[in-house]
Protein backbone atom coordinates (compact mmCIF):
# COMPACT_ATOMS: atom_id res chain seq x y z
CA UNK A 1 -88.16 -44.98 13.49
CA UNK A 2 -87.46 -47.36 10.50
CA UNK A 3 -83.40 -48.10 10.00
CA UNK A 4 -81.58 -51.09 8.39
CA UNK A 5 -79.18 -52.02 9.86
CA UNK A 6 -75.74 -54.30 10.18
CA UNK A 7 -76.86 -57.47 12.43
CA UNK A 8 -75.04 -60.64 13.88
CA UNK A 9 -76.97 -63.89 14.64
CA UNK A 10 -76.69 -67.65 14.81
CA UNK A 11 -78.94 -69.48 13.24
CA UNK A 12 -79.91 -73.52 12.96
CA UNK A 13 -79.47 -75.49 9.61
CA UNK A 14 -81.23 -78.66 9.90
CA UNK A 15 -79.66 -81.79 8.93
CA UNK A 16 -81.84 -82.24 5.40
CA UNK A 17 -80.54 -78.49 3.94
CA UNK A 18 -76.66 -79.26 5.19
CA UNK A 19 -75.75 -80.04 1.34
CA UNK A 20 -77.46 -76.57 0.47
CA UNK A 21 -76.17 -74.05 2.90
CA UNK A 22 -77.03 -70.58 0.43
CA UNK A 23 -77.14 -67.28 1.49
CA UNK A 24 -81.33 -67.50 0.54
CA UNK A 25 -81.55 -70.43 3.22
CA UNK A 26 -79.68 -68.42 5.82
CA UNK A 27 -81.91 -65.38 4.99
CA UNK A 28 -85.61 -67.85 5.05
CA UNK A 29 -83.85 -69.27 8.73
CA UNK A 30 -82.92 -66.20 9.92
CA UNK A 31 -86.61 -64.44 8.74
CA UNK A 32 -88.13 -67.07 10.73
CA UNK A 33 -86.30 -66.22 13.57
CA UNK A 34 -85.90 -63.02 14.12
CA UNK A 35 -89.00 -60.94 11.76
CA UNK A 36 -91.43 -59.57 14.99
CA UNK A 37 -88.97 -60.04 17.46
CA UNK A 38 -88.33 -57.04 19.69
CA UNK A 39 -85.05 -56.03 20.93
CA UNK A 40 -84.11 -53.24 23.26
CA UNK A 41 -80.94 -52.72 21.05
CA UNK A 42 -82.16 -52.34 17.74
CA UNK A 43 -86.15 -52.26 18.12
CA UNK A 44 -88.64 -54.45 16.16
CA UNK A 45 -87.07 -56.50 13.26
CA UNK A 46 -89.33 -55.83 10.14
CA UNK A 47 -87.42 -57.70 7.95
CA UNK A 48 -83.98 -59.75 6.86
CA UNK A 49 -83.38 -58.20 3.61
CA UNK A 50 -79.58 -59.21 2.19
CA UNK A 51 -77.05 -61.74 4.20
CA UNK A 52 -73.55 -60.57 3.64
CA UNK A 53 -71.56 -63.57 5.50
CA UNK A 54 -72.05 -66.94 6.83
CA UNK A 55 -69.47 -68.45 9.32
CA UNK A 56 -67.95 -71.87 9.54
CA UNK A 57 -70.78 -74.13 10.78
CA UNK A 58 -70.52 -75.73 14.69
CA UNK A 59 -71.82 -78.76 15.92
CA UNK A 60 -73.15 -78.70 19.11
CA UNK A 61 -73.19 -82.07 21.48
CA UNK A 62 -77.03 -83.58 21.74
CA UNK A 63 -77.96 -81.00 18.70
CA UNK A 64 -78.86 -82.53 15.24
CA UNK A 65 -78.45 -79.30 13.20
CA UNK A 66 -75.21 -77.14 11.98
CA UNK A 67 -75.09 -73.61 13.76
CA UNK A 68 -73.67 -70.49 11.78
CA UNK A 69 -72.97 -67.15 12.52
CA UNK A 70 -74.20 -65.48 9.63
CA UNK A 71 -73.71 -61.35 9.64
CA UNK A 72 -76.79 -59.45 7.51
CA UNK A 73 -78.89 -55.86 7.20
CA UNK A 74 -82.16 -55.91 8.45
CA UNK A 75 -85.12 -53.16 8.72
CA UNK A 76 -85.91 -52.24 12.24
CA UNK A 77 -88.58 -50.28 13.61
CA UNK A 78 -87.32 -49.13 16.51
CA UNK A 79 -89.05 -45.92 18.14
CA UNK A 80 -87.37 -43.38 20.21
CA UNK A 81 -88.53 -41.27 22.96
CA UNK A 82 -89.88 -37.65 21.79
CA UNK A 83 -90.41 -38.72 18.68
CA UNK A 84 -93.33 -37.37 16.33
CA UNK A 85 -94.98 -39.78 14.87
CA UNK A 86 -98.10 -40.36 12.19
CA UNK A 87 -100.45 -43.50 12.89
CA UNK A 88 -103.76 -44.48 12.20
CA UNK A 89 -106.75 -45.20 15.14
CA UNK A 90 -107.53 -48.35 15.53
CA UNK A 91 -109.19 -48.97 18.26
CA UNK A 92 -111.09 -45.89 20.31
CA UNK A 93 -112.10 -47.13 24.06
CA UNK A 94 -113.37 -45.42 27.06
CA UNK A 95 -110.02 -44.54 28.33
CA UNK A 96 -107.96 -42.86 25.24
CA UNK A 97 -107.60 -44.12 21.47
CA UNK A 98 -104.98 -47.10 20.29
CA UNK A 99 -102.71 -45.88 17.16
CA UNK A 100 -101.04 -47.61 14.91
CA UNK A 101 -97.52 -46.81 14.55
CA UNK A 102 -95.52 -49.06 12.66
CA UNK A 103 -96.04 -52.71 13.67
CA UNK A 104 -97.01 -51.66 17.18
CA UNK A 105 -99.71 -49.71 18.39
CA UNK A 106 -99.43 -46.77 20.98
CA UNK A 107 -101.83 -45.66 23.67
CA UNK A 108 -103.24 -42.15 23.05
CA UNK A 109 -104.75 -41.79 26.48
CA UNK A 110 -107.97 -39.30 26.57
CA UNK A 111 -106.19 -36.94 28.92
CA UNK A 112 -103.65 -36.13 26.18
CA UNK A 113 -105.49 -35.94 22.96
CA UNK A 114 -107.12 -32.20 23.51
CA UNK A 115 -107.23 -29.54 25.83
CA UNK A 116 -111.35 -30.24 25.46
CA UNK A 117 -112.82 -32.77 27.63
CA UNK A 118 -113.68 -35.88 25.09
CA UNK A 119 -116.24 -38.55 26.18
CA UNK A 120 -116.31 -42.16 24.99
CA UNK A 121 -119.19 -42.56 22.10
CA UNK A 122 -119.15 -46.28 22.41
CA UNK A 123 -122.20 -46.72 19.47
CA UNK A 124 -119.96 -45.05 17.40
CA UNK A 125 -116.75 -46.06 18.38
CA UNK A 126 -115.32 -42.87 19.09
CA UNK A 127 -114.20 -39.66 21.26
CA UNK A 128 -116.48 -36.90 21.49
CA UNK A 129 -116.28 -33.46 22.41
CA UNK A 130 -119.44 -31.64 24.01
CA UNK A 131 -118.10 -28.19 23.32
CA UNK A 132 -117.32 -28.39 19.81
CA UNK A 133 -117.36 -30.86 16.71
CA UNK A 134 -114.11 -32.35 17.72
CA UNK A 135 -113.82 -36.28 17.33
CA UNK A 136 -111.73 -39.00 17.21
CA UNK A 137 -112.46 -42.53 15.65
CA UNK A 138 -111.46 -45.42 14.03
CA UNK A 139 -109.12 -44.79 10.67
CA UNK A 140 -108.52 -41.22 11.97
CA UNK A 141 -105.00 -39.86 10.67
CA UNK A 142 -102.91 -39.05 13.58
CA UNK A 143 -99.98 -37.34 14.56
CA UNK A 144 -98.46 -37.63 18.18
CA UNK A 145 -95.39 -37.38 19.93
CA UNK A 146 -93.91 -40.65 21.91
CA UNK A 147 -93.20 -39.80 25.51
CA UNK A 148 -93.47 -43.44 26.90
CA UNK A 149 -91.88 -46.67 26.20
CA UNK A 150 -91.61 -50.11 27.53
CA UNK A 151 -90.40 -52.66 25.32
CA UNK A 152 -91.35 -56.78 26.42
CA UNK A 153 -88.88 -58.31 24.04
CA UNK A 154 -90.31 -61.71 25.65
CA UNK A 155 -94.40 -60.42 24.00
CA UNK A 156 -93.71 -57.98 21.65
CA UNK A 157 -97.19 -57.30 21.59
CA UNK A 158 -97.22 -56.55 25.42
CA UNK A 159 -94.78 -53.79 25.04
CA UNK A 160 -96.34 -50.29 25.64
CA UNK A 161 -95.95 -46.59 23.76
CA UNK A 162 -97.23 -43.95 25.29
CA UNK A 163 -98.41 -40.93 23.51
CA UNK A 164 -99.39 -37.26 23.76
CA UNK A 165 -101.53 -34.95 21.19
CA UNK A 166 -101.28 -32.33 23.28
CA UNK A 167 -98.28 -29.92 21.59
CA UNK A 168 -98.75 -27.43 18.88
CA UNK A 169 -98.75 -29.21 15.59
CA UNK A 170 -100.23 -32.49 17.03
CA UNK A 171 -103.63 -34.42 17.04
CA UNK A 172 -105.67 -35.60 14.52
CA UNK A 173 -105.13 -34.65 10.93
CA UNK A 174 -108.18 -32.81 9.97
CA UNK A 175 -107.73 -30.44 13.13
CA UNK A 176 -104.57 -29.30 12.32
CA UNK A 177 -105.67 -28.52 8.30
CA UNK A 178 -108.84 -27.04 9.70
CA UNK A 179 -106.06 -24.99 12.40
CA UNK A 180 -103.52 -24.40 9.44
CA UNK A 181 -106.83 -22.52 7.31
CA UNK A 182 -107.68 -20.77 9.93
CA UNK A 183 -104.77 -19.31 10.15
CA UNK A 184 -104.45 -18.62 6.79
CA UNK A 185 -107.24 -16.57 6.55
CA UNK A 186 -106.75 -14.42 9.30
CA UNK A 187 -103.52 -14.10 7.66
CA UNK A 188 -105.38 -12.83 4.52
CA UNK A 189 -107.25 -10.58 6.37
CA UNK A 190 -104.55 -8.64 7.70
């Protein structure tokens, strides 16, 4: 999910910072450009933490700035197929829950968050069960595997994770300690 890793990019020094070309400009450039980017390759940049090396500047023709290769680690978020994962709700709609996973948010459609049939609350922004006390809602703890994923590295924001609830050992947080007790006692029982 989270990595840092070893990164190549070019970045632009304007004219008025060519007398101060620092490792701490080349990091502030390169955080401007590349922190909530998506890539396919490496995922999500989070953050430019340390740049290691800085190339021999090129002029372009027609460009007024110096461009340098500068190699640095970064902290990705890049999620992988099949993954569990923890979030947070935070948004509950007619149609599933939206969980926060990282800086994206996944799509917990209603279909795949219990084997109950949940219906949307809307006055209390949430998903209901009729046949027990099951619900879901805003600020619920989550924990849900990732069987979807299209990354838009053009919108980062338009890219879509799909997730399931479904699987022993996943849904909401306070189902599977209320599970996990259950089972305990039964266990004491015996």
């Amino acid at each position: 999910m989270y990595k840092r890793v070893r990164l190549k990019d070019t970045v632009e020094v304007p004219p008025r910072e060519l007398a101060n070309v620092t490792p701490n400009l080349v990091k502030k450039l390169l955080q401007d450009k590349l922190e909530g980017r998506m890539d396919e390759e490496v995922g999500s940049v989070v953050s430019v933490v340390d740049v290691h090396d800085i190339g021999d500047g090129a002029v372009l023709p027609n460009r007024p700035g110096v461009y340098y290769e500068a190699e640095f680690d970064a902290v990705t978020f890049d999620p992988q197929m099949q993954e569990v994962v923890d979030g947070t709700v935070v948004e509950v709609v007619e149609f599933g829950a939206f969980v926060g996973i990282g800086p994206v948010d996944g799509l917990l459609h209603v279909s795949q968050i219990s084997d109950e049939y949940l219906a949307y609350d809307g006055e209390n922004q949430r998903l209901a069960s009729n046949e027990s006390d099951q619900a879901l809602a805003v600020d619920d703890a989550v924990r849900a595997r990732i069987v979807t994923k299209s990354i838009d590295e053009r919108n980062p924001r338009d890219s879509k994770i799909g997730l399931t609830a479904k699987q022993p050992g996943l849904g909401k947080h306070g189902w599977l300690e209320d599970e996990r007790s259950k089972r305990q006692a039964q266990a004491g029982e015996s």
